[in-house]
Protein backbone atom coordinates (compact mmCIF):
# COMPACT_ATOMS: atom_id res chain seq x y z
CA UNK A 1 -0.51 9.52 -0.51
CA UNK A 2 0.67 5.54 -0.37
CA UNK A 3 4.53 5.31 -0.44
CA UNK A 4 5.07 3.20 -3.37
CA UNK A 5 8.28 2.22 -2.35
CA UNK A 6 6.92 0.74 1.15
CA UNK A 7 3.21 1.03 0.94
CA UNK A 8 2.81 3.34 4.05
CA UNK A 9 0.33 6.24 3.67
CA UNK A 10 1.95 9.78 4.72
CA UNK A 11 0.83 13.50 3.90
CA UNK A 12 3.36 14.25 0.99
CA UNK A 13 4.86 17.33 0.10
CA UNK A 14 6.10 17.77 -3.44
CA UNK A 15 8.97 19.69 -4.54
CA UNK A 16 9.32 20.71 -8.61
CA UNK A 17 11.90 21.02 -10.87
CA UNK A 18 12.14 22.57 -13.79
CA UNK A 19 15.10 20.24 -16.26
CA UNK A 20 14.24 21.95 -19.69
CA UNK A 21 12.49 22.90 -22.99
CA UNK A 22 12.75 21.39 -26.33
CA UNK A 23 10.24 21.11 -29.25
CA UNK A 24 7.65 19.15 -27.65
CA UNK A 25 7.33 21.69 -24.68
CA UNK A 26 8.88 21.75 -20.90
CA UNK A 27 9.72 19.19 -19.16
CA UNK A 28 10.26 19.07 -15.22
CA UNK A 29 10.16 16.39 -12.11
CA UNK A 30 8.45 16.27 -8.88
CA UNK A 31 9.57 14.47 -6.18
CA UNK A 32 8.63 13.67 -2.60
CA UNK A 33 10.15 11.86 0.06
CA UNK A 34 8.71 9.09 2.58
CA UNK A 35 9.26 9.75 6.25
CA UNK A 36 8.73 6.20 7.05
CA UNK A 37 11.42 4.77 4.52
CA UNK A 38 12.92 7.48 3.73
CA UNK A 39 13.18 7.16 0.25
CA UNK A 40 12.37 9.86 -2.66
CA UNK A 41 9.42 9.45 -5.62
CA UNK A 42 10.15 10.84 -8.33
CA UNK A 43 7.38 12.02 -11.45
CA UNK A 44 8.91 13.35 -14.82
CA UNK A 45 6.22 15.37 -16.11
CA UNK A 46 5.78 17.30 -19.99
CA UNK A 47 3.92 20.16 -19.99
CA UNK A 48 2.07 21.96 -22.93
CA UNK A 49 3.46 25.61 -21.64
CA UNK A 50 7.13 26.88 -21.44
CA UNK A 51 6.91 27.80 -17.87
CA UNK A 52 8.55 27.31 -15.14
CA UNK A 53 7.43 23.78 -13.91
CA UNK A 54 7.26 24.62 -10.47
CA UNK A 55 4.02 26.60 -11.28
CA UNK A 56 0.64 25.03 -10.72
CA UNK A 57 -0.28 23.42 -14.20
CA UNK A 58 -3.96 22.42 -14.73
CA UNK A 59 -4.44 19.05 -16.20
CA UNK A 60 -5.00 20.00 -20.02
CA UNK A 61 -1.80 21.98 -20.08
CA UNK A 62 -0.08 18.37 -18.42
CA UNK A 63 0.50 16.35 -21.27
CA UNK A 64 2.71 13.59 -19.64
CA UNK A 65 3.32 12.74 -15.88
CA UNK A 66 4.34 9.44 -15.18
CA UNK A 67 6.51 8.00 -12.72
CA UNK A 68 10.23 6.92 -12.76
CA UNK A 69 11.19 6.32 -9.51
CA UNK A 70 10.20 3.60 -8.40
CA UNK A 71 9.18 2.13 -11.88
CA UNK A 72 5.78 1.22 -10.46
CA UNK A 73 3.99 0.71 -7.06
CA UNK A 74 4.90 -1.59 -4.94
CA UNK A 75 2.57 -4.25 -4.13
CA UNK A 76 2.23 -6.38 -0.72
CA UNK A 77 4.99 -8.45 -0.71
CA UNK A 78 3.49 -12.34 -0.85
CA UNK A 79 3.32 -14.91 2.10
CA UNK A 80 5.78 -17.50 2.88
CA UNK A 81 3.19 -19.99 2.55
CA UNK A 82 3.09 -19.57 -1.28
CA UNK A 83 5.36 -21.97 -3.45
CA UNK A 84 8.31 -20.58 -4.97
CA UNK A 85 7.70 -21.81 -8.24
CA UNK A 86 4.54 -19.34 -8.45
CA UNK A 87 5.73 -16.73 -6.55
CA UNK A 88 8.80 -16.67 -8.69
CA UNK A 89 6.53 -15.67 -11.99
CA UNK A 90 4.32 -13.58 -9.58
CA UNK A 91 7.39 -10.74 -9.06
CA UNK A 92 8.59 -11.23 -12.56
CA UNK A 93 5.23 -10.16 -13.82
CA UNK A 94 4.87 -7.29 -10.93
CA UNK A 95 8.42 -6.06 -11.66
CA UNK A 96 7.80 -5.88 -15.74
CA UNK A 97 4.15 -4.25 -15.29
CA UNK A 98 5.73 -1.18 -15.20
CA UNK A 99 7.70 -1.32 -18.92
CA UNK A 100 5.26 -3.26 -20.38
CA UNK A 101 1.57 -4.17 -19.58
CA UNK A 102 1.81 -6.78 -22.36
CA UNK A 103 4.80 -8.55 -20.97
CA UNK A 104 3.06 -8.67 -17.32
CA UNK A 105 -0.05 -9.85 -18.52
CA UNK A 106 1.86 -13.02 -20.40
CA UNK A 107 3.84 -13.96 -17.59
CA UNK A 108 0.28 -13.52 -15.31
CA UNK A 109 -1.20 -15.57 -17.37
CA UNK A 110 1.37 -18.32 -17.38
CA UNK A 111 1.57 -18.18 -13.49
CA UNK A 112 -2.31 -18.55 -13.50
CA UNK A 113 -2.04 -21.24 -15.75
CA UNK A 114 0.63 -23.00 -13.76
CA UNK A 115 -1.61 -22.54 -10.31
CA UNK A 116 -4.41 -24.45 -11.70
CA UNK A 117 -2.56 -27.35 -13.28
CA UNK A 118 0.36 -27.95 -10.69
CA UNK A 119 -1.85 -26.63 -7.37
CA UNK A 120 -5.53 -27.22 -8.17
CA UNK A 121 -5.52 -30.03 -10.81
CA UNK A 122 -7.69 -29.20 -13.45
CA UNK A 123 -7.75 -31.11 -16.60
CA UNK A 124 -5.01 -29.35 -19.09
CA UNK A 125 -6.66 -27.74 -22.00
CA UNK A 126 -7.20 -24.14 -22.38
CA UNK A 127 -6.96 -21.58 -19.54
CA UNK A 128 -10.23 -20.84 -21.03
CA UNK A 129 -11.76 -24.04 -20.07
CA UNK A 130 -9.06 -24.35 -16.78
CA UNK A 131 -10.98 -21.25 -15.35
CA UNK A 132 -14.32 -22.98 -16.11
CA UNK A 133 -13.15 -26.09 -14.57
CA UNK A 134 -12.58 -24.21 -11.26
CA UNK A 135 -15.60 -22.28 -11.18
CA UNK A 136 -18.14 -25.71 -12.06
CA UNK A 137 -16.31 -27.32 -8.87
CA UNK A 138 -17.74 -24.22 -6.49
CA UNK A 139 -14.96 -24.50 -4.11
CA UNK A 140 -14.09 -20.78 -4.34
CA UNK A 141 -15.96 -18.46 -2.41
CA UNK A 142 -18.16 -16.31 -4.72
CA UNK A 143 -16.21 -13.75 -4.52
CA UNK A 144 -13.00 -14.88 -5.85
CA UNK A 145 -14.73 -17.18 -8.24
CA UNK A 146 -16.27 -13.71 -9.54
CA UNK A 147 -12.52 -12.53 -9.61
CA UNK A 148 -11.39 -15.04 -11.51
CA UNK A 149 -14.08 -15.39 -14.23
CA UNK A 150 -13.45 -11.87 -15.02
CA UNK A 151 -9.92 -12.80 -16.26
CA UNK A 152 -11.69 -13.71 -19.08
CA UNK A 153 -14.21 -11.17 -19.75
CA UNK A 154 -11.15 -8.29 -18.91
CA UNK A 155 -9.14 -10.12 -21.16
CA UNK A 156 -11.56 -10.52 -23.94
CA UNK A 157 -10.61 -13.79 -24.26
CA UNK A 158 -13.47 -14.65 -26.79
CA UNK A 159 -12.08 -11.68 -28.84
CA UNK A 160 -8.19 -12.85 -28.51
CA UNK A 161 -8.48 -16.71 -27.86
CA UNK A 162 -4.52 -16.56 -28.54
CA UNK A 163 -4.41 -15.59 -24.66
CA UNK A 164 -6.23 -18.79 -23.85
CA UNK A 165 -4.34 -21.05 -25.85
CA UNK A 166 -0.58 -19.65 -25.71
CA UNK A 167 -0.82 -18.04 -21.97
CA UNK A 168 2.97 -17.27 -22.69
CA UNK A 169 2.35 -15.00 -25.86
CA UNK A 170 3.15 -10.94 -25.83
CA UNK A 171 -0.19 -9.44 -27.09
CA UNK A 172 -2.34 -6.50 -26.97
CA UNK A 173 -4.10 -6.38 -23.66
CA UNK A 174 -7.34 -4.30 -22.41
CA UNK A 175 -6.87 -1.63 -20.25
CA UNK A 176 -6.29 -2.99 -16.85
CA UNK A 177 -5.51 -6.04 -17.94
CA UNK A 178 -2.46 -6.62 -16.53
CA UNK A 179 -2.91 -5.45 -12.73
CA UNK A 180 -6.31 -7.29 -12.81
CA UNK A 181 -4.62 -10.41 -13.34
CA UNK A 182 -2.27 -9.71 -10.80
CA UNK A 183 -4.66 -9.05 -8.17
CA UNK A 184 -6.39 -12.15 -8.93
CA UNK A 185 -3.11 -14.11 -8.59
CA UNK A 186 -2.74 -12.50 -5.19
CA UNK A 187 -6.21 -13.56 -3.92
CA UNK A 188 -6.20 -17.12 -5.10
CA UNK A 189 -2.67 -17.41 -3.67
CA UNK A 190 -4.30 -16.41 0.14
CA UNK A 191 -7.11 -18.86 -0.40
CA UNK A 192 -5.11 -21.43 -1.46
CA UNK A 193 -1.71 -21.38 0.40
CA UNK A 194 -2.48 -18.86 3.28
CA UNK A 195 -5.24 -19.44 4.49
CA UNK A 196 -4.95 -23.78 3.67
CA UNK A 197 -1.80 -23.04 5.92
CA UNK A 198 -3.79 -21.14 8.93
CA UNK A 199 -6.22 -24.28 9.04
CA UNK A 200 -2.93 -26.66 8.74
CA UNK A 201 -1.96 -24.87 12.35
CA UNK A 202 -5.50 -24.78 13.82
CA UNK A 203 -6.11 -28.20 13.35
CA UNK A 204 -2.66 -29.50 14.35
CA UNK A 205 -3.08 -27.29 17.83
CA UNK A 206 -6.70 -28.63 18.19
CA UNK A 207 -5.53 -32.25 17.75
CA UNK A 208 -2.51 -31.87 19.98
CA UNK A 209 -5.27 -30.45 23.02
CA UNK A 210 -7.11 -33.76 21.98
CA UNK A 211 -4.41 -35.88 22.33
CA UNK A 212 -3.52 -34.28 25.93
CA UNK A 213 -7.06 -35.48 26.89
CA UNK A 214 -7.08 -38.63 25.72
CA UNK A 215 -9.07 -38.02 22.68
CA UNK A 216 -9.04 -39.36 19.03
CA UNK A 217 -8.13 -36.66 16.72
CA UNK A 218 -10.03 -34.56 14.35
CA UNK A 219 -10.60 -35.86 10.82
């Protein structure tokens, strides 16, 4: 399994606990610990059979198994390179995926919202018509620009325009809604910060060989 504390991969070994009964069944945790960071997971599962919860349960007799320590899996921590005024929304939205997929998605959406209009420039409307901007200008690779269309079409955004309109607004969202948009965030921040910063250093060490030879430098 991934450690979702640090992110490193490690065969895991789980140890269960049984912590009870009451009327909705038996209740238990599993935990494991990383040997890289050394710190424990920890599942609280409900189970449909008053047994001891150590036993091997088969996935209709687990009603519930969800995690509670960490609240969610961690994700790669983000560059230097990105601006703290997007990055800042960025963990704000990772941290709160965990209690509330709604609450993630807004704050996503408001970060996405902000990258366009403060980083990219579009025209500010919509983020409806902000993500078409983008995508008319082809200057994302096809890839991404797939990525980011499909903020709308995972968000339904035709169905629930209120997400285009008030970005900020706690709403139903579709299933997957919320890490999508997170992902998405992640990949535009590489193309536009990371990798804008990679060519920055390229082109500075290019121009200072030119300069050593005499040579105007490069456009």
């Amino acid at each position: 399994m991934k450690c979702p504390h640090c992110l490193v991969s490690f065969h895991d070994a789980w140890e269960a606990v049984s912590i009870g009964s009451d009327t909705e069944g038996h209740w238990g945790i599993r935990r494991t610990a990383c040997p890289e960071c050394k710190r424990i997971t920890v599942y609280l599962g409900h189970a449909n059979v008053a047994t001891g919860f150590g036993m091997k349960l088969g996935p209709e007799q687990v009603a519930k198994d969800f995690m509670v320590r960490p609240k969610a899996q961690a994700r790669s921590p983000l560059p230097a390179a990105v601006h703290p005024i997007f990055a800042e929304d960025y963990k704000e939205a990772c941290v709160t995926l965990a209690d509330s997929a709604k609450a993630s998605a807004a704050l996503s959406r408001r970060c996405l919202q902000k990258l366009l209009r403060d980083h990219v420039g579009v025209k500010h409307s919509d983020l409806a018509k902000e993500i078409q901007e983008v995508l008319d200008s082809n200057k994302l690779p096809s890839d991404l620009a797939n990525a980011l269309d499909a903020v709308r079409v995972v968000g339904n955004f035709a169905a629930h325009p209120i997400k285009s309109t008030n970005t900020g607004e706690i709403i139903e969202v579709e299933p997957l809604e919320a890490e999508w948009q997170l992902d998405t965030l992640e990949a535009l921040f590489d193309f536009y910060f990371v990798r804008t910063e990679e060519l920055k250093k390229r082109r500075d060490a290019a121009n200072a060989k030119l300069a050593e030879a005499g040579k105007p430098p490069m456009k």
